[in-house]
Protein backbone atom coordinates (compact mmCIF):
# COMPACT_ATOMS: atom_id res chain seq x y z
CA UNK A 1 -23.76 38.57 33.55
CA UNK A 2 -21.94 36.62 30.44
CA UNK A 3 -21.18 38.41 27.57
CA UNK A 4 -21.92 36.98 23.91
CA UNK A 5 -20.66 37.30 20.78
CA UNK A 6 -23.12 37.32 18.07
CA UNK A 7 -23.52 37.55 14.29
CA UNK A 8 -26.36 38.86 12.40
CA UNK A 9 -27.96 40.40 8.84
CA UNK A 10 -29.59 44.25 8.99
CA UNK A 11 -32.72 44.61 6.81
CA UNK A 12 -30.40 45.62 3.43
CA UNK A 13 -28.70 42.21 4.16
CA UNK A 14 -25.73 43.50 5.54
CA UNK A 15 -23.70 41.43 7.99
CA UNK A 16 -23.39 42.81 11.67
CA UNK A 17 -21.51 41.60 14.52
CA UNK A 18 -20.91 42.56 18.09
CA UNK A 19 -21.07 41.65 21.95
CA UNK A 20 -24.06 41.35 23.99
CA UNK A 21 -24.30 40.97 27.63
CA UNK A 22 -27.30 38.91 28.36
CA UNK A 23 -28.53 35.97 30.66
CA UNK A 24 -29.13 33.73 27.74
CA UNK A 25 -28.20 32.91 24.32
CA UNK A 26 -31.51 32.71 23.60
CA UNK A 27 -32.12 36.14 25.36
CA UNK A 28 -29.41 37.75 22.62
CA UNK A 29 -31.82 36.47 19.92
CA UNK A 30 -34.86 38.43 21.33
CA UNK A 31 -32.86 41.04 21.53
CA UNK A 32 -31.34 41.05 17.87
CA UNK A 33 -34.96 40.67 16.58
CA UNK A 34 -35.95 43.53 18.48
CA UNK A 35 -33.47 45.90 17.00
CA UNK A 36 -34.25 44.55 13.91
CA UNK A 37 -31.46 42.25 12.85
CA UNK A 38 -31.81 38.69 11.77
CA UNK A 39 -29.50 36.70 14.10
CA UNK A 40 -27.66 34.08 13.60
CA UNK A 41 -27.40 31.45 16.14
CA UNK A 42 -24.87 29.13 14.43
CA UNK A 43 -22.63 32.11 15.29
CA UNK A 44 -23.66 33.64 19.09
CA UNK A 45 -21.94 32.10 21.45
CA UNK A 46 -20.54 32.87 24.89
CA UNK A 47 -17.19 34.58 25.45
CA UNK A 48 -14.45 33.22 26.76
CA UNK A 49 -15.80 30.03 26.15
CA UNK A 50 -14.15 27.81 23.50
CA UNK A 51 -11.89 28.63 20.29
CA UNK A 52 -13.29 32.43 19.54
CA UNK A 53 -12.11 31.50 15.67
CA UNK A 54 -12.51 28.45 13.57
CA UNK A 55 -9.68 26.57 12.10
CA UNK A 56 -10.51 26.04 8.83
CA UNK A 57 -8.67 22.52 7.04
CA UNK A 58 -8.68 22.27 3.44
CA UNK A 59 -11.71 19.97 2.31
CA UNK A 60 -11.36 16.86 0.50
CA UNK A 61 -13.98 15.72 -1.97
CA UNK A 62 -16.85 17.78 0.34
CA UNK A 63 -17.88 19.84 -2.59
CA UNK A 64 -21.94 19.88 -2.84
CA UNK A 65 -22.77 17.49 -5.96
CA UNK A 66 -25.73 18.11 -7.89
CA UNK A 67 -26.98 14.55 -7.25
CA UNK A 68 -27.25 15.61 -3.94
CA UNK A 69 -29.32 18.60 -4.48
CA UNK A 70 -31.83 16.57 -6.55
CA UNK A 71 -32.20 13.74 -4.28
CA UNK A 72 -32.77 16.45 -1.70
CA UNK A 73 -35.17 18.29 -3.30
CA UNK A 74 -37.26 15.87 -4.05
CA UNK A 75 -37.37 14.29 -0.37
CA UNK A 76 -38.09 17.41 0.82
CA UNK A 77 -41.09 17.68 -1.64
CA UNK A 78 -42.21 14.52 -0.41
CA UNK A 79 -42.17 15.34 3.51
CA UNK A 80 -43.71 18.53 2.99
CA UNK A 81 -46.41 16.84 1.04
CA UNK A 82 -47.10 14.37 3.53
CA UNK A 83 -47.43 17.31 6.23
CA UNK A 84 -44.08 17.27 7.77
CA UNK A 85 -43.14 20.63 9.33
CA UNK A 86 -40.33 21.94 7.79
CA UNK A 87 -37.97 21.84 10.88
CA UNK A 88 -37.89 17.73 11.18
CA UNK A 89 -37.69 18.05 7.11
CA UNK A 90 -34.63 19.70 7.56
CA UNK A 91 -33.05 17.55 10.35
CA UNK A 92 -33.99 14.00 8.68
CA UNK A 93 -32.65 15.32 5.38
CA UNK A 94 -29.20 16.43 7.14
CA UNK A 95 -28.84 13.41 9.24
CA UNK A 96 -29.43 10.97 6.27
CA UNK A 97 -27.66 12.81 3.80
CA UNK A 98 -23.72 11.07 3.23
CA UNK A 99 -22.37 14.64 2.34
CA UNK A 100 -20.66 16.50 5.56
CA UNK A 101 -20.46 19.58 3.30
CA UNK A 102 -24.17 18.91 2.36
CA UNK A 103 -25.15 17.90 6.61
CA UNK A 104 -23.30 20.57 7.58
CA UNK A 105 -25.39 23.54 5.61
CA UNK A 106 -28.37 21.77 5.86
CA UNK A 107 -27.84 22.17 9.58
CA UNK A 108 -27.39 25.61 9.14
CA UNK A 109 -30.57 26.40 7.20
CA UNK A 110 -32.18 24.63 10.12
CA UNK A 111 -30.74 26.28 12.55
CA UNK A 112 -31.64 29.76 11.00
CA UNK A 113 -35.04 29.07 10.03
CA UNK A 114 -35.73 28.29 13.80
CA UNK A 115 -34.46 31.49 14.75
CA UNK A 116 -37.28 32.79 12.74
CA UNK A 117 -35.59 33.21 9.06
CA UNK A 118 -37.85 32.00 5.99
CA UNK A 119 -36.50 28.94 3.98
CA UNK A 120 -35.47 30.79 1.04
CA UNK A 121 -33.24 33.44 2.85
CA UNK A 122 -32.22 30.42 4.55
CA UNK A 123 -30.76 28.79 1.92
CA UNK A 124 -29.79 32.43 -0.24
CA UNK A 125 -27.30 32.69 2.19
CA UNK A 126 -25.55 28.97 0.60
CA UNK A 127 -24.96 30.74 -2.84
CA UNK A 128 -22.70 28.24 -3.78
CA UNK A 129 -24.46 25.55 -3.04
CA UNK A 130 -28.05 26.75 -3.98
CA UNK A 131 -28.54 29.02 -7.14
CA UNK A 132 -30.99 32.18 -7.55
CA UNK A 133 -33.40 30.08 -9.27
CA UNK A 134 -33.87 27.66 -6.16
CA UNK A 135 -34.15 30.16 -3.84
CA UNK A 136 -36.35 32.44 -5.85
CA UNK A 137 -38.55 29.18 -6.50
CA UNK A 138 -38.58 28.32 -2.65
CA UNK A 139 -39.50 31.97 -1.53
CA UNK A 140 -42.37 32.10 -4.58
CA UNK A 141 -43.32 28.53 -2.79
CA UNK A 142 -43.47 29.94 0.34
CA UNK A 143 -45.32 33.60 -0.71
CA UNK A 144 -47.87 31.18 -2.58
CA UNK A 145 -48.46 28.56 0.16
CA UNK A 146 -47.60 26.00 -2.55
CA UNK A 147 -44.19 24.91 -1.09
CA UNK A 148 -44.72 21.16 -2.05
CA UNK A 149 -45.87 22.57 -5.37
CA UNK A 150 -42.95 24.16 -6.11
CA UNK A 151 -40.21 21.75 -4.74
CA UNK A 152 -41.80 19.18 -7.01
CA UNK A 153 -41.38 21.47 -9.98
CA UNK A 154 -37.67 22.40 -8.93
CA UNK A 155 -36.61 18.31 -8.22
CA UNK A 156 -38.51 17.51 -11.79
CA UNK A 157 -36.70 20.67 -13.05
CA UNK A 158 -32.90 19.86 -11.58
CA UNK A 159 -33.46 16.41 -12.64
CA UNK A 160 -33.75 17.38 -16.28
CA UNK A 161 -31.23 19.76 -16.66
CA UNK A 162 -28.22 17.22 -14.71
CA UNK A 163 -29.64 14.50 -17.81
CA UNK A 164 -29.06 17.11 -20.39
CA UNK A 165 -25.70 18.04 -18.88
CA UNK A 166 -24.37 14.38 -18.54
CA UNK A 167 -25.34 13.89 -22.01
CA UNK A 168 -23.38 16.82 -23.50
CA UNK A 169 -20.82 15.59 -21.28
CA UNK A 170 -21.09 11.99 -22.70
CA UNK A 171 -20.78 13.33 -26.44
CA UNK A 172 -17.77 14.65 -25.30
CA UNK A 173 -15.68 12.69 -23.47
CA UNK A 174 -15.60 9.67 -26.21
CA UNK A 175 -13.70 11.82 -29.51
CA UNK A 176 -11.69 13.68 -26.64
CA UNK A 177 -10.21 10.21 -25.01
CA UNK A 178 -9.96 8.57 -28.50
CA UNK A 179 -7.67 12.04 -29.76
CA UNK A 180 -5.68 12.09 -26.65
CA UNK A 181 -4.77 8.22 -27.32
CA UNK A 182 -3.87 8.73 -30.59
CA UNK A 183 -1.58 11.64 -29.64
CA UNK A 184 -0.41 9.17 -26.63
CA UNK A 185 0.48 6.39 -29.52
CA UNK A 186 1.68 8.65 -31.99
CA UNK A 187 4.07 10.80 -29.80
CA UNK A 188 5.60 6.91 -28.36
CA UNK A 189 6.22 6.08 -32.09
CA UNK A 190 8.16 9.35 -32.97
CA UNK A 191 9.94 9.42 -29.99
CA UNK A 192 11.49 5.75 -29.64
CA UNK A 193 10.20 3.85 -32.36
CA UNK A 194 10.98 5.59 -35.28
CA UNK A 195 14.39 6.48 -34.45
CA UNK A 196 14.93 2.54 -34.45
CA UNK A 197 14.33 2.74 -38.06
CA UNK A 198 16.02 5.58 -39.15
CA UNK A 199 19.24 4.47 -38.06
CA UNK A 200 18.76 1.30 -40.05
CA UNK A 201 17.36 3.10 -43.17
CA UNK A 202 20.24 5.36 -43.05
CA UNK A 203 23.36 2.68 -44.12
CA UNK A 204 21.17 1.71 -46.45
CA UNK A 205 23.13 4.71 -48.54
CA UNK A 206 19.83 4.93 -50.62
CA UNK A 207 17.23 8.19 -50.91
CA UNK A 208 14.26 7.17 -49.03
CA UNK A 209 10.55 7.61 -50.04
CA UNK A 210 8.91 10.73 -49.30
CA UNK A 211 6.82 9.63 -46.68
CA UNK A 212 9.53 7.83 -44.91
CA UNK A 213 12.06 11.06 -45.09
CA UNK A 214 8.77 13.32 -43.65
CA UNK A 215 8.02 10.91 -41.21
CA UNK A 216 11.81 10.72 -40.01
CA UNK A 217 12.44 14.53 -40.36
CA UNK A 218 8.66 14.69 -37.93
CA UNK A 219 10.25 12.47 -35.29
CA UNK A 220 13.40 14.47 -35.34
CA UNK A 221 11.69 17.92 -34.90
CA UNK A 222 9.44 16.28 -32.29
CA UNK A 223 12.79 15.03 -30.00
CA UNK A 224 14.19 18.22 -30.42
CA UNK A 225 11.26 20.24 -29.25
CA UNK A 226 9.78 17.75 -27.08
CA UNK A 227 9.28 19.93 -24.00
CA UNK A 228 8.00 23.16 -26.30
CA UNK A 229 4.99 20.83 -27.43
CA UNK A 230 4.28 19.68 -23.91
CA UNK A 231 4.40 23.18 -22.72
CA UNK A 232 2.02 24.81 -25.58
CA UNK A 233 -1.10 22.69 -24.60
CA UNK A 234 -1.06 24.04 -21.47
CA UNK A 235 0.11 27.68 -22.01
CA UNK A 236 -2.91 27.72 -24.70
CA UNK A 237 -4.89 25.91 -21.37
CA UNK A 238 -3.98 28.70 -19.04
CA UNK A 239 -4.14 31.72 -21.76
CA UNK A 240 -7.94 30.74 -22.71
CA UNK A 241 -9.17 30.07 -18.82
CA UNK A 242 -7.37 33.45 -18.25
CA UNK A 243 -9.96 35.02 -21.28
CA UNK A 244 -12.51 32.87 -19.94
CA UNK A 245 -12.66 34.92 -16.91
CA UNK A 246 -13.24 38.30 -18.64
CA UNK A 247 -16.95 38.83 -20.55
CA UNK A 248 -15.22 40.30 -23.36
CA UNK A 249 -12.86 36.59 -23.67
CA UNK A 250 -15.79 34.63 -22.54
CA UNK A 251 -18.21 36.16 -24.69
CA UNK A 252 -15.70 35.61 -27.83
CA UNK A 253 -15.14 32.11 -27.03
CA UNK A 254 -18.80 31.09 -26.49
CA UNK A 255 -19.52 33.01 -29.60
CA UNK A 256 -16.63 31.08 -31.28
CA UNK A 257 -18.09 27.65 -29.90
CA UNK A 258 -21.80 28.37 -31.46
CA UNK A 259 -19.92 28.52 -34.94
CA UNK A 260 -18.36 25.04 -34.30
CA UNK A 261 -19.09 22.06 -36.97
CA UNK A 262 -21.85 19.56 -35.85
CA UNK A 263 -21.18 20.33 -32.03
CA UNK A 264 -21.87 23.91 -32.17
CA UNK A 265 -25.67 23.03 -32.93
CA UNK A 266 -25.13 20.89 -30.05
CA UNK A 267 -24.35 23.89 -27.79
CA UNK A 268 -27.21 25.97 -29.24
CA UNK A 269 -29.58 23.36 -29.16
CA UNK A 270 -29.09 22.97 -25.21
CA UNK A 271 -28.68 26.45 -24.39
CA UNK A 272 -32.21 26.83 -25.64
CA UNK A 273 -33.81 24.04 -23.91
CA UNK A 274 -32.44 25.35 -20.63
CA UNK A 275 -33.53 28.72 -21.51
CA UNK A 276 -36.81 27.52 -22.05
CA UNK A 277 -36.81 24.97 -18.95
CA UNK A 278 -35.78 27.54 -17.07
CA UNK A 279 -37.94 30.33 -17.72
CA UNK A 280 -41.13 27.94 -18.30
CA UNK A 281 -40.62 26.58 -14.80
CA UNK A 282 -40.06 30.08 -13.02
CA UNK A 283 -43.13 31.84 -14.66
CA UNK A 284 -45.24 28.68 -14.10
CA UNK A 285 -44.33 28.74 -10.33
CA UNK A 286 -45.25 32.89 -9.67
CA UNK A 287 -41.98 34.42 -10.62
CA UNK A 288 -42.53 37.57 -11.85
CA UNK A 289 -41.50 37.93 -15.78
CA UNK A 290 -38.48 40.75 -15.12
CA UNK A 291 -37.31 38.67 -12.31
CA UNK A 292 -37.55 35.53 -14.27
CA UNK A 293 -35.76 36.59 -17.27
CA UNK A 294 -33.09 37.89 -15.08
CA UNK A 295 -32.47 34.39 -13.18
CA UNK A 296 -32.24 33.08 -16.56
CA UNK A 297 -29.82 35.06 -18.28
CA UNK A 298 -27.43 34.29 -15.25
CA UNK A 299 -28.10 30.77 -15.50
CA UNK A 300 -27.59 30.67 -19.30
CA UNK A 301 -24.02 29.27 -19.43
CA UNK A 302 -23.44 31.02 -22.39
CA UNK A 303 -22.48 34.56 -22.58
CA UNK A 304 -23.89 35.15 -25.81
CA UNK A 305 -27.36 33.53 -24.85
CA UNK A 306 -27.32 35.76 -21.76
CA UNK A 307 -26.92 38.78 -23.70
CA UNK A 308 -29.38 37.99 -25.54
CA UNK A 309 -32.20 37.26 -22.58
CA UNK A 310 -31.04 40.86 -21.31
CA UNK A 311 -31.77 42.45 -23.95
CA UNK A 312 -35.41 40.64 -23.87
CA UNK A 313 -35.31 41.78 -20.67
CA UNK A 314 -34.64 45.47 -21.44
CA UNK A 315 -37.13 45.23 -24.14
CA UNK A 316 -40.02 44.18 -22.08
CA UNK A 317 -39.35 46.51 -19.41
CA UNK A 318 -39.61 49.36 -22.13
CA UNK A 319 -43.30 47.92 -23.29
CA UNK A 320 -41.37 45.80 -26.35
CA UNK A 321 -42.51 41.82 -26.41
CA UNK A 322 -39.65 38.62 -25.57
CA UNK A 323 -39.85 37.26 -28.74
CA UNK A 324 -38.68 40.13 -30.80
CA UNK A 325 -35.41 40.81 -29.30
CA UNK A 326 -34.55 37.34 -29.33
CA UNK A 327 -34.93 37.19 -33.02
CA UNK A 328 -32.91 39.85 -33.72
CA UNK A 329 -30.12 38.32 -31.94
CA UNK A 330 -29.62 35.68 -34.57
CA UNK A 331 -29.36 33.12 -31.57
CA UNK A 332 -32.61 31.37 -31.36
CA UNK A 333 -33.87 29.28 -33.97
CA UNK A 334 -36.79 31.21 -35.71
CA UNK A 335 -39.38 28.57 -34.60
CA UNK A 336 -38.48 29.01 -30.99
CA UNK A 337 -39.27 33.01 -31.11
CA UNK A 338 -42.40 32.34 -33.37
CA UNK A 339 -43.76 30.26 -30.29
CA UNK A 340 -42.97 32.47 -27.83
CA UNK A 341 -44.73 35.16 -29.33
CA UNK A 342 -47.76 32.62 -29.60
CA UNK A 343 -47.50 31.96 -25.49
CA UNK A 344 -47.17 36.17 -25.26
CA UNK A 345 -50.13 36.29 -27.21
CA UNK A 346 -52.29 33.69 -25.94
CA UNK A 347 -51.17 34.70 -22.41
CA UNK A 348 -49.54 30.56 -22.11
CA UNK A 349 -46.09 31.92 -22.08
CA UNK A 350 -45.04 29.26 -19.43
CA UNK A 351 -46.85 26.34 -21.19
CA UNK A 352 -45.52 27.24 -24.76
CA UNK A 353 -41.88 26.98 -22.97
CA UNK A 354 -42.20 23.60 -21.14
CA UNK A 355 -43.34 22.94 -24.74
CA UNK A 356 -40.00 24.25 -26.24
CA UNK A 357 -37.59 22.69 -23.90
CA UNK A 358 -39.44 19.26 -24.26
CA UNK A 359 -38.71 19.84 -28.14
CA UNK A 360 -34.91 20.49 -27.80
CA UNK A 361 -34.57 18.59 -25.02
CA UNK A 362 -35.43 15.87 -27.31
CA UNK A 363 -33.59 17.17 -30.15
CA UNK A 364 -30.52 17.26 -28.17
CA UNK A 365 -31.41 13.30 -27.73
CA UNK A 366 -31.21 12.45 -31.10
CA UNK A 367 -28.06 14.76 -31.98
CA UNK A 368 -25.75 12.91 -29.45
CA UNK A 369 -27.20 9.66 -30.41
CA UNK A 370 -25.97 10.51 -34.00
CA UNK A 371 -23.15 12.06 -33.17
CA UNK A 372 -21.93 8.94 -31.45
CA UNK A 373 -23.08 6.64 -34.40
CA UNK A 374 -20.64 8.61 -36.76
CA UNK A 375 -17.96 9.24 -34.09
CA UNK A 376 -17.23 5.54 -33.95
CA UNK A 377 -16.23 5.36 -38.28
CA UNK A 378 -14.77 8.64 -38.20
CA UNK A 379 -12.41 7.57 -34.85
CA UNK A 380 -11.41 4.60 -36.48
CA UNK A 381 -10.81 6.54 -39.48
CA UNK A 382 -8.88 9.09 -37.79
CA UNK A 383 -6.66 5.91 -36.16
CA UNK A 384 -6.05 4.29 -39.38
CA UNK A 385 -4.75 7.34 -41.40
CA UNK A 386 -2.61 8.25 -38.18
CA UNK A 387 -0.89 5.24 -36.93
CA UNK A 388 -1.36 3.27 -39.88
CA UNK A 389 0.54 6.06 -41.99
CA UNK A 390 3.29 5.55 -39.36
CA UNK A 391 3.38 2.08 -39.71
CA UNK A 392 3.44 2.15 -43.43
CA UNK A 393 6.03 4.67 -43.77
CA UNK A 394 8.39 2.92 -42.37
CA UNK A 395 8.18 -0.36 -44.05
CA UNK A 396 7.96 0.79 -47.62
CA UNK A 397 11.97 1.36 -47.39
CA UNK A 398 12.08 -2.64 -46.24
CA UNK A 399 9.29 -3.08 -49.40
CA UNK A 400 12.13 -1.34 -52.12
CA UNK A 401 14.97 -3.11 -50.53
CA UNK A 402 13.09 -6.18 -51.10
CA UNK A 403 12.36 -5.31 -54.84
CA UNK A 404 15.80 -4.21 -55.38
CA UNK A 405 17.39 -7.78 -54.21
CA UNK A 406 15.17 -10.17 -56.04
């Protein structure tokens, strides 16, 4: 009789693994479910047969976008609506999808909810790829018999929060790529132009102006410490990514960022419309509050919003209300904790959020459409003083020599 090798998860969720001799692969299965372990069959296979480990190759450009998880989502809201069963969901979605990484886990869900494993422990097991608010969603979906329901809510949910994100992004990226020019330009000029210059200016045998002489004593301190200001970008790069890890760095940068001019409202402003998304669209869909608020905190992407939703958290589970410990936190706007003690009240918690996040959602709208209407004065501001200085600087020598021979 052949012996298999097989993989499984205990009831606690612990993974088991051993050899089974059976007739069948299919036989091991019964057998794992029998003895109470969720098998895997992705990973039983016959010994002696094959590679018995798996070379893994480094991936290029397979990482899971979130494009693809939308576009999933909301095909597989569609099928399900139209009364597909969930397996053929699962295998037209994989073979249509152009993501191997993607195909290749979506195979795997399949192959483990055949084997008898629900959908959302199906996909909990794809942490990286799938978060604890799509999974808890997908298991409240299932539990409520409102699958379509749900994935509907979760695609129109995903979809939101990816436009919010790519328009944070877009406020961005535009100052960033303008500074990074001008320290391209200015660092060309002090290195090779202005030396040029100096070397002329100096058989003139005359004191230069004061913005020539800084200007020339800049570009000498920049040639001499060239590779020191190269290397302190990316020492301050490594030493903040480094804090960024801990919760006592992260929490002092994210707390530094709220304080930030113009784009610190920014931040605050879209933390709490994904708050509010968030936890509107979980306690809408079945999630129960605790649960909820705990999804959320961990979802935050700030570490001083997420303190704040624990302590809500701790609060309610000690009889207190949401809205009171978020006021005290000084990080929601006073409106926003005024309304959610109006949904507590009314018992339209999840209504009075959607509400919320459709509010700042909108509000983070208008602040990157003006942000980018003064960006584009103040950048050419910013170029003008910088490289026109430069510029300047070094002709008004040529200007006095000028003055002196007429």
């Amino acid at each position: 009789m052949p012996v298999y090798k097989w993989q499984g998860v205990s009831p606690k969720g612990e993974t088991l693994k051993g050899e089974m001799e059976a007739t069948s692969r299919e036989a091991v299965i019964i057998r794992l479910r029998t003895q109470r372990i969720q098998p895997q069959p992705a990973r039983i296979k016959e010994k002696g047969k094959g590679l018995d480990f798996q070379i893994k190759m480094p991936a290029v450009g397979s990482e899971v976008k979130a494009r693809d998880i939308v576009i999933f989502t909301r095909q597989f809201a569609t099928m399900i609506d139209a009364g597909l069963p969930i397996m053929q969901c699962l295998h037209i979605l994989a073979s249509q999808t152009d993501s191997k990484a993607f195909r290749k886990i979506l195979g795997q869900v399949k192959d483990d909810v055949e084997a008898g494993t629900t959908l959302a422990d199906s996909i909990r097991r794809h942490g990286k790829v799938f978060s604890d608010l799509y999974t808890s969603l997908v298991q409240a979906g299932e539990i409520g018999g409102i699958l379509d329901t749900i994935l509907v809510r979760l695609a129109n949910y995903l979809e939101k929060a990816a436009k919010l994100k790519s328009k944070i992004k877009g406020a961005m990226i535009y100052p960033s790529c303008i500074v990074a020019a001008a320290v391209f330009v200015t660092t060309i000029l002090l290195i090779w132009v202005i030396p040029v210059f100096a070397d002329v200016f100096k058989s003139f045998g005359h004191a230069l102006p004061a913005p020539t002489q800084f200007v020339m004593n800049l570009s000498e301190f920049t040639i001499a410490h060239i590779w020191y200001l190269v290397a302190a970008p990316i020492i301050a790069t490594v030493v903040i990514r480094s804090a960024y890890r801990t919760d006592k760095g992260r929490f002092a940068i994210d707390r530094s960022l709220l304080k930030v001019p113009v784009f610190g409202q920014l931040i605050r402003k879209s933390a709490v419309a994904r708050f509010t998304r968030t936890l509107g669209t979980l306690i809408s869909s079945g999630v129960p509050i605790l649960d909820a608020l705990n999804i959320t905190a961990r979802t935050a992407g700030n570490k001083v919003v997420e303190r704040a939703i624990f302590t809500a958290r701790t609060s309610i589970s000690s009889g207190r209300t949401i809205a009171e410990p978020l006021a005290e936190s000084n990080v929601f706007p006073p409106m926003v904790c005024q309304m959610i003690a109006v949904g507590e009240t009314t018992g339209a918690l999840d209504t009075m959020l959607q509400k919320i996040a459709d509010f700042y959602e909108d509000e983070v709208d208008n602040t990157v459409a003006n942000l980018m209407s003064l960006l584009e004065p103040a950048v050419i501001l910013f170029l003008g003083v910088v490289i026109g200085g430069l510029v300047i600087s070094m002709y008004l020598p040529i200007f006095q020599l000028g003055a002196v021979m007429e």
